[in-house]
N, C-alpha and C. Protein backbone atom coordinates (compact mmCIF):
# COMPACT_ATOMS: atom_id res chain seq x y z
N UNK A 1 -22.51 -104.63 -68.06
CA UNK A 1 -22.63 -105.38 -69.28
C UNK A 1 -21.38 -105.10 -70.13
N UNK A 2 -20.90 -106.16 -70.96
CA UNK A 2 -19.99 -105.98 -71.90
C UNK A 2 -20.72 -105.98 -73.47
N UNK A 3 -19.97 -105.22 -74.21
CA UNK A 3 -20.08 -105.06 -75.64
C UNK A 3 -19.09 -105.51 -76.54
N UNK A 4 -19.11 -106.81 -77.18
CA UNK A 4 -18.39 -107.14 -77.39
C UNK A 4 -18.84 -107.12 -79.39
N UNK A 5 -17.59 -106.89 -80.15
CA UNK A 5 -18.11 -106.56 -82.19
C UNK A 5 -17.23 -107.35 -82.45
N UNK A 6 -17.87 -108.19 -83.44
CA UNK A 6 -16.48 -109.21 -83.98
C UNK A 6 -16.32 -108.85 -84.69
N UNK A 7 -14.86 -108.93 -85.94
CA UNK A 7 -14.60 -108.38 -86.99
C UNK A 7 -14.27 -110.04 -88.29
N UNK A 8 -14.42 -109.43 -89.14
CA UNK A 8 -13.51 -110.04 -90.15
C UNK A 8 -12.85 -108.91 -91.19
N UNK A 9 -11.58 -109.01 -90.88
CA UNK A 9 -10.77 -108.18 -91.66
C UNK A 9 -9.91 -108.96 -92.95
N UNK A 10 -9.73 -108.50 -94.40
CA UNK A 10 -9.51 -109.44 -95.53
C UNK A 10 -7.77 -108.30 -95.19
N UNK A 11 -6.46 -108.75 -95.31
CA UNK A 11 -5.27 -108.22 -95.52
C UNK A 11 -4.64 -108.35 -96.35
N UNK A 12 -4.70 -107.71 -97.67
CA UNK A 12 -3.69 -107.65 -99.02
C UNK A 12 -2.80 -107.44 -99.28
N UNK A 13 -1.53 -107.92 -99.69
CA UNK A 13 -0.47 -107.45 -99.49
C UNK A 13 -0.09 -107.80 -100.98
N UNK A 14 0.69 -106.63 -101.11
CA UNK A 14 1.61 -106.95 -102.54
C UNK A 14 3.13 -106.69 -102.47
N UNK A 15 4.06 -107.74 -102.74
CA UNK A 15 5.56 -107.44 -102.50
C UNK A 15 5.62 -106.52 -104.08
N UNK A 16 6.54 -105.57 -103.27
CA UNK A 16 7.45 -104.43 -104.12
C UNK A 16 8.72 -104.71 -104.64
N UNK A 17 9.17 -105.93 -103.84
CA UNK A 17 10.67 -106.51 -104.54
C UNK A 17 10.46 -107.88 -104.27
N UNK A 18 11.84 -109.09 -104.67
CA UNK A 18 11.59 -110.13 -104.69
C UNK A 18 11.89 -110.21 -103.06
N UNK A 19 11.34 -111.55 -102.85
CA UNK A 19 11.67 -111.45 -101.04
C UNK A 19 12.26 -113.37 -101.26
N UNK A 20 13.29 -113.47 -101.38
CA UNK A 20 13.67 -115.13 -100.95
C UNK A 20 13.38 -115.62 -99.93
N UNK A 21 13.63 -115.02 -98.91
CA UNK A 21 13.00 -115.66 -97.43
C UNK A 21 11.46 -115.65 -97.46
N UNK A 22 10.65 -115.05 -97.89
CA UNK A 22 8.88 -116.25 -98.23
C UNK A 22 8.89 -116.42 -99.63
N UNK A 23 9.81 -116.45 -100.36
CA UNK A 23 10.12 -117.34 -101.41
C UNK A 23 8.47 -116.58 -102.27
N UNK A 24 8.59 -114.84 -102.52
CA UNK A 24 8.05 -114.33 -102.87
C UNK A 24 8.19 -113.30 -104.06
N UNK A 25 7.91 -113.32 -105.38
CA UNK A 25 8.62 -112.06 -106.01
C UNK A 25 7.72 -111.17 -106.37
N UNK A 26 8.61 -109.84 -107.14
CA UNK A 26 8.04 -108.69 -107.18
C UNK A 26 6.14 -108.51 -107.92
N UNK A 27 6.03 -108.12 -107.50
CA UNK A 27 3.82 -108.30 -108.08
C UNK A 27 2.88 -109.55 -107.62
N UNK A 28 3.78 -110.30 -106.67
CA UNK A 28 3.03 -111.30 -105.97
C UNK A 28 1.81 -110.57 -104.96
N UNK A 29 0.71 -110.65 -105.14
CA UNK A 29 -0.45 -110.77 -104.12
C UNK A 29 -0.81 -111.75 -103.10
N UNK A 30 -0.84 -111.41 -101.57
CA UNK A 30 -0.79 -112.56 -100.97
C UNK A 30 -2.63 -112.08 -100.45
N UNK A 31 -3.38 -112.89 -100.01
CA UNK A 31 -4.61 -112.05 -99.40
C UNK A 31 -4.85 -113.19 -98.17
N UNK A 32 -5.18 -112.88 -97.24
CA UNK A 32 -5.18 -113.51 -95.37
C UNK A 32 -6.68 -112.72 -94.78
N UNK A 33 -7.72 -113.78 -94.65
CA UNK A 33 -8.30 -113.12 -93.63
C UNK A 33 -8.24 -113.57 -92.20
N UNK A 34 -8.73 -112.20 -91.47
CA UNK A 34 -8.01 -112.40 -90.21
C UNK A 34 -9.81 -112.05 -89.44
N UNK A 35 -9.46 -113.32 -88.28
CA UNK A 35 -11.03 -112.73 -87.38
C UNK A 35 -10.54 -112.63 -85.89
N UNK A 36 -11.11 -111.34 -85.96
CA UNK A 36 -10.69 -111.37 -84.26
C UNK A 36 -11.82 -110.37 -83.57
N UNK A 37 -11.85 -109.58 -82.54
CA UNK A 37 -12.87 -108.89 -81.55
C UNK A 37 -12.14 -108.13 -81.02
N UNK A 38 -13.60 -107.12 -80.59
CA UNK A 38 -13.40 -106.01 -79.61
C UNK A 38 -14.21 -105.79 -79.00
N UNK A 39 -13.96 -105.21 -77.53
CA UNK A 39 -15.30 -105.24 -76.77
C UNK A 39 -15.07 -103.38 -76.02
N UNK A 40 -15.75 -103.65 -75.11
CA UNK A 40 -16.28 -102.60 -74.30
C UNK A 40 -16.59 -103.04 -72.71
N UNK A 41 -16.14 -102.35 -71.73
CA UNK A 41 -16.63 -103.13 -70.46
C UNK A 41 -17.30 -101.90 -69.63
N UNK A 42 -18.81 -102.65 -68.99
CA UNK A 42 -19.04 -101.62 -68.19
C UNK A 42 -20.07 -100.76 -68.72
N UNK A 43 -20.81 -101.34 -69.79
CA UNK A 43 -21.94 -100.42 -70.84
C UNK A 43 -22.74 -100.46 -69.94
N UNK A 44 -23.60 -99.41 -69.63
CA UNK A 44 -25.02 -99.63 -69.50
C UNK A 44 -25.95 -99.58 -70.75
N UNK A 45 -27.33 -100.54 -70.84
CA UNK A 45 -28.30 -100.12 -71.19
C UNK A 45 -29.18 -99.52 -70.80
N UNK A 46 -30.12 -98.63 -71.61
CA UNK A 46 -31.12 -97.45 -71.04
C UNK A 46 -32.14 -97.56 -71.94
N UNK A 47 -33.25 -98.12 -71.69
CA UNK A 47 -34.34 -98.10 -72.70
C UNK A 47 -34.18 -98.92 -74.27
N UNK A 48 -33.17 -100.65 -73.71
CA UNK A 48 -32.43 -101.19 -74.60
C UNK A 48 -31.90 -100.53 -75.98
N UNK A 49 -31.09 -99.95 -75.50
CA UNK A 49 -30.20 -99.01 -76.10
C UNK A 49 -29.12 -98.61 -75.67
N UNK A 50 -27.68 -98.52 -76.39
CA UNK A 50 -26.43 -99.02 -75.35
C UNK A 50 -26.17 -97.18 -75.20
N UNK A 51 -25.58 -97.10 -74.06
CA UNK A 51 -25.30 -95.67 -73.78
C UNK A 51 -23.86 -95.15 -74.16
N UNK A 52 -23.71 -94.42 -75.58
CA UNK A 52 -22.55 -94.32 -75.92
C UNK A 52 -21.48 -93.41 -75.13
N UNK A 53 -21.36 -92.61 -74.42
CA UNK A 53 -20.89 -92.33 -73.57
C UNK A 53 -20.24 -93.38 -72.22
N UNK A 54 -20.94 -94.56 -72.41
CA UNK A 54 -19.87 -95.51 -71.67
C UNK A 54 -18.86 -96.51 -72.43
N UNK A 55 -18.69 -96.10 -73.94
CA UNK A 55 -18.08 -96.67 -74.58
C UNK A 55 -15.99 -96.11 -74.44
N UNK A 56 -15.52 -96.24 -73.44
CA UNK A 56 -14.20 -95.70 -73.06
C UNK A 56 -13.07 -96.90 -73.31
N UNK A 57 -13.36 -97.70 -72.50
CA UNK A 57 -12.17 -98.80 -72.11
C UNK A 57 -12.46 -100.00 -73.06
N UNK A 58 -11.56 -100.41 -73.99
CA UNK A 58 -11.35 -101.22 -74.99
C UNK A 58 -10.88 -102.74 -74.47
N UNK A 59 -11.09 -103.83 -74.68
CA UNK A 59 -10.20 -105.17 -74.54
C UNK A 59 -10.53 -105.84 -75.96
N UNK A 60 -10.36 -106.77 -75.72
CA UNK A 60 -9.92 -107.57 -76.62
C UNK A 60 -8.90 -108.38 -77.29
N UNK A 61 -8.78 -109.32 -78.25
CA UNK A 61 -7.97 -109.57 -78.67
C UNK A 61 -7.36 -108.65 -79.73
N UNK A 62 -5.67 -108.49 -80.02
CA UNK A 62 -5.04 -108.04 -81.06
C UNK A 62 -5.22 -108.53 -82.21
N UNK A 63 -5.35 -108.48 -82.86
CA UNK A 63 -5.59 -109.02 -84.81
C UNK A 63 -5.19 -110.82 -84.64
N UNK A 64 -6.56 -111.03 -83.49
CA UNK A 64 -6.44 -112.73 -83.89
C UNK A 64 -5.83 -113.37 -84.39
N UNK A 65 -5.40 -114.28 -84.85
CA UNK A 65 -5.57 -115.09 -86.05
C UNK A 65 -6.59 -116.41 -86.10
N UNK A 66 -7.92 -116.52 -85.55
CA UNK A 66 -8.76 -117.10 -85.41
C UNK A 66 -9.16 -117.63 -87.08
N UNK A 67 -9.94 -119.12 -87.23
CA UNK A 67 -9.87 -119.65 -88.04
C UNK A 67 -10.80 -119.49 -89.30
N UNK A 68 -11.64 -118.93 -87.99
CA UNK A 68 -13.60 -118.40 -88.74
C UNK A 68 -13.56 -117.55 -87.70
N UNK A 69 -14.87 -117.17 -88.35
CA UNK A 69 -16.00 -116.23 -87.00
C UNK A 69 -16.50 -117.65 -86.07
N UNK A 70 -16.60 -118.72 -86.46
CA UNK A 70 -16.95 -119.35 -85.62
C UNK A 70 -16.12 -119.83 -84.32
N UNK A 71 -14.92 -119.93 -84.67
CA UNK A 71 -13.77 -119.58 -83.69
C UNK A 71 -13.71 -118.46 -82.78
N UNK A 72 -14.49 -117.22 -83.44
CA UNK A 72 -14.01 -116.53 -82.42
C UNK A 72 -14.94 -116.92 -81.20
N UNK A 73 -16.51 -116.69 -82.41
CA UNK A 73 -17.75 -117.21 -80.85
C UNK A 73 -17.78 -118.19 -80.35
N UNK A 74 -17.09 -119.47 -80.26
CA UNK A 74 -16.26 -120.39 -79.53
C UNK A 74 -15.58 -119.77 -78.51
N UNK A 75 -14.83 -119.00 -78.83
CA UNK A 75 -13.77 -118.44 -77.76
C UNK A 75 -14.54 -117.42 -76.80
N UNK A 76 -15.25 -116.78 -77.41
CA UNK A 76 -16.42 -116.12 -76.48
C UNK A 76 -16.95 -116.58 -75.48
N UNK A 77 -17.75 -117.87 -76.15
CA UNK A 77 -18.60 -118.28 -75.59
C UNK A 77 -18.21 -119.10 -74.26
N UNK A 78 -17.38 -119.63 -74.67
CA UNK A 78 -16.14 -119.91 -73.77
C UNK A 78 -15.86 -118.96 -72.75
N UNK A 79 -15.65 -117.93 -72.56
CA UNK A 79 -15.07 -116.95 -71.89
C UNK A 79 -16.64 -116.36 -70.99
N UNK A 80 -17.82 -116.82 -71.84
CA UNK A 80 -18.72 -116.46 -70.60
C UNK A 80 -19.80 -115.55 -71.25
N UNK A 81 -19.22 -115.09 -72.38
CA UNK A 81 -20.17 -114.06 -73.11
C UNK A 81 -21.61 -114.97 -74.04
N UNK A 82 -23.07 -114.28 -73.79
CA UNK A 82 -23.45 -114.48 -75.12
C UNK A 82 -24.76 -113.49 -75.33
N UNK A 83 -25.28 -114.34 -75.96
CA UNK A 83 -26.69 -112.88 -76.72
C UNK A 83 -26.89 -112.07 -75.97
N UNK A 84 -27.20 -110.65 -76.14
CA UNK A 84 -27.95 -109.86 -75.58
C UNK A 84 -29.45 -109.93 -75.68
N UNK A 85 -30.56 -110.40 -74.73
CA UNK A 85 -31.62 -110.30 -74.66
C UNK A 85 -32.24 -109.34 -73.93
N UNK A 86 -33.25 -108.64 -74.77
CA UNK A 86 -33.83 -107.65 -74.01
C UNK A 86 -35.10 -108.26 -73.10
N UNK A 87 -35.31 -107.11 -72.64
CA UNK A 87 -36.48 -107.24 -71.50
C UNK A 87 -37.92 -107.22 -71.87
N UNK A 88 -37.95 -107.00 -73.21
CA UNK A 88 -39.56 -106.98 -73.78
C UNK A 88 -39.62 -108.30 -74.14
């Protein structure tokens, strides 16, 4: 089984000097959110419950730039992944 956590990360940035090339000056706030994922390959479950000790090997995408969260589970879903359903 894979374990896959989506994120939404908000990125703030404030320029410290003027910047002409993004036509940015000093105390400008820019704010970007960014959605992207991380997974896990190879989990077992045990009494639907993920066994943290198989949490080692990472994939995923690098800091997306996906449009929504709905983009990402598009791209997921796409790729083959979806709900975890248990056995009860």
């Amino acid at each position: 089984m894979s374990l896959v956590i989506t994120y939404k990360i908000i990125k703030t940035q404030t320029w410290v000097k003027d910047d002409t090339w993004d036509n940015k000056k000093k105390g400008d706030v820019e704010t970007k959110e960014i959605y992207t994922y991380f997974g896990y390959q190879n989990v077992k479950i045990y009494k639907d419950a993920v066994v943290l000790s198989d949490l080692s090997k990472t994939y995923g995408s690098t800091w997306s730039n996906y449009l929504d969260m709905d983009a990402v589970y598009a791209d997921l879903e796409q790729s083959g992944y979806g709900d975890y359903q248990s056995k009860n």
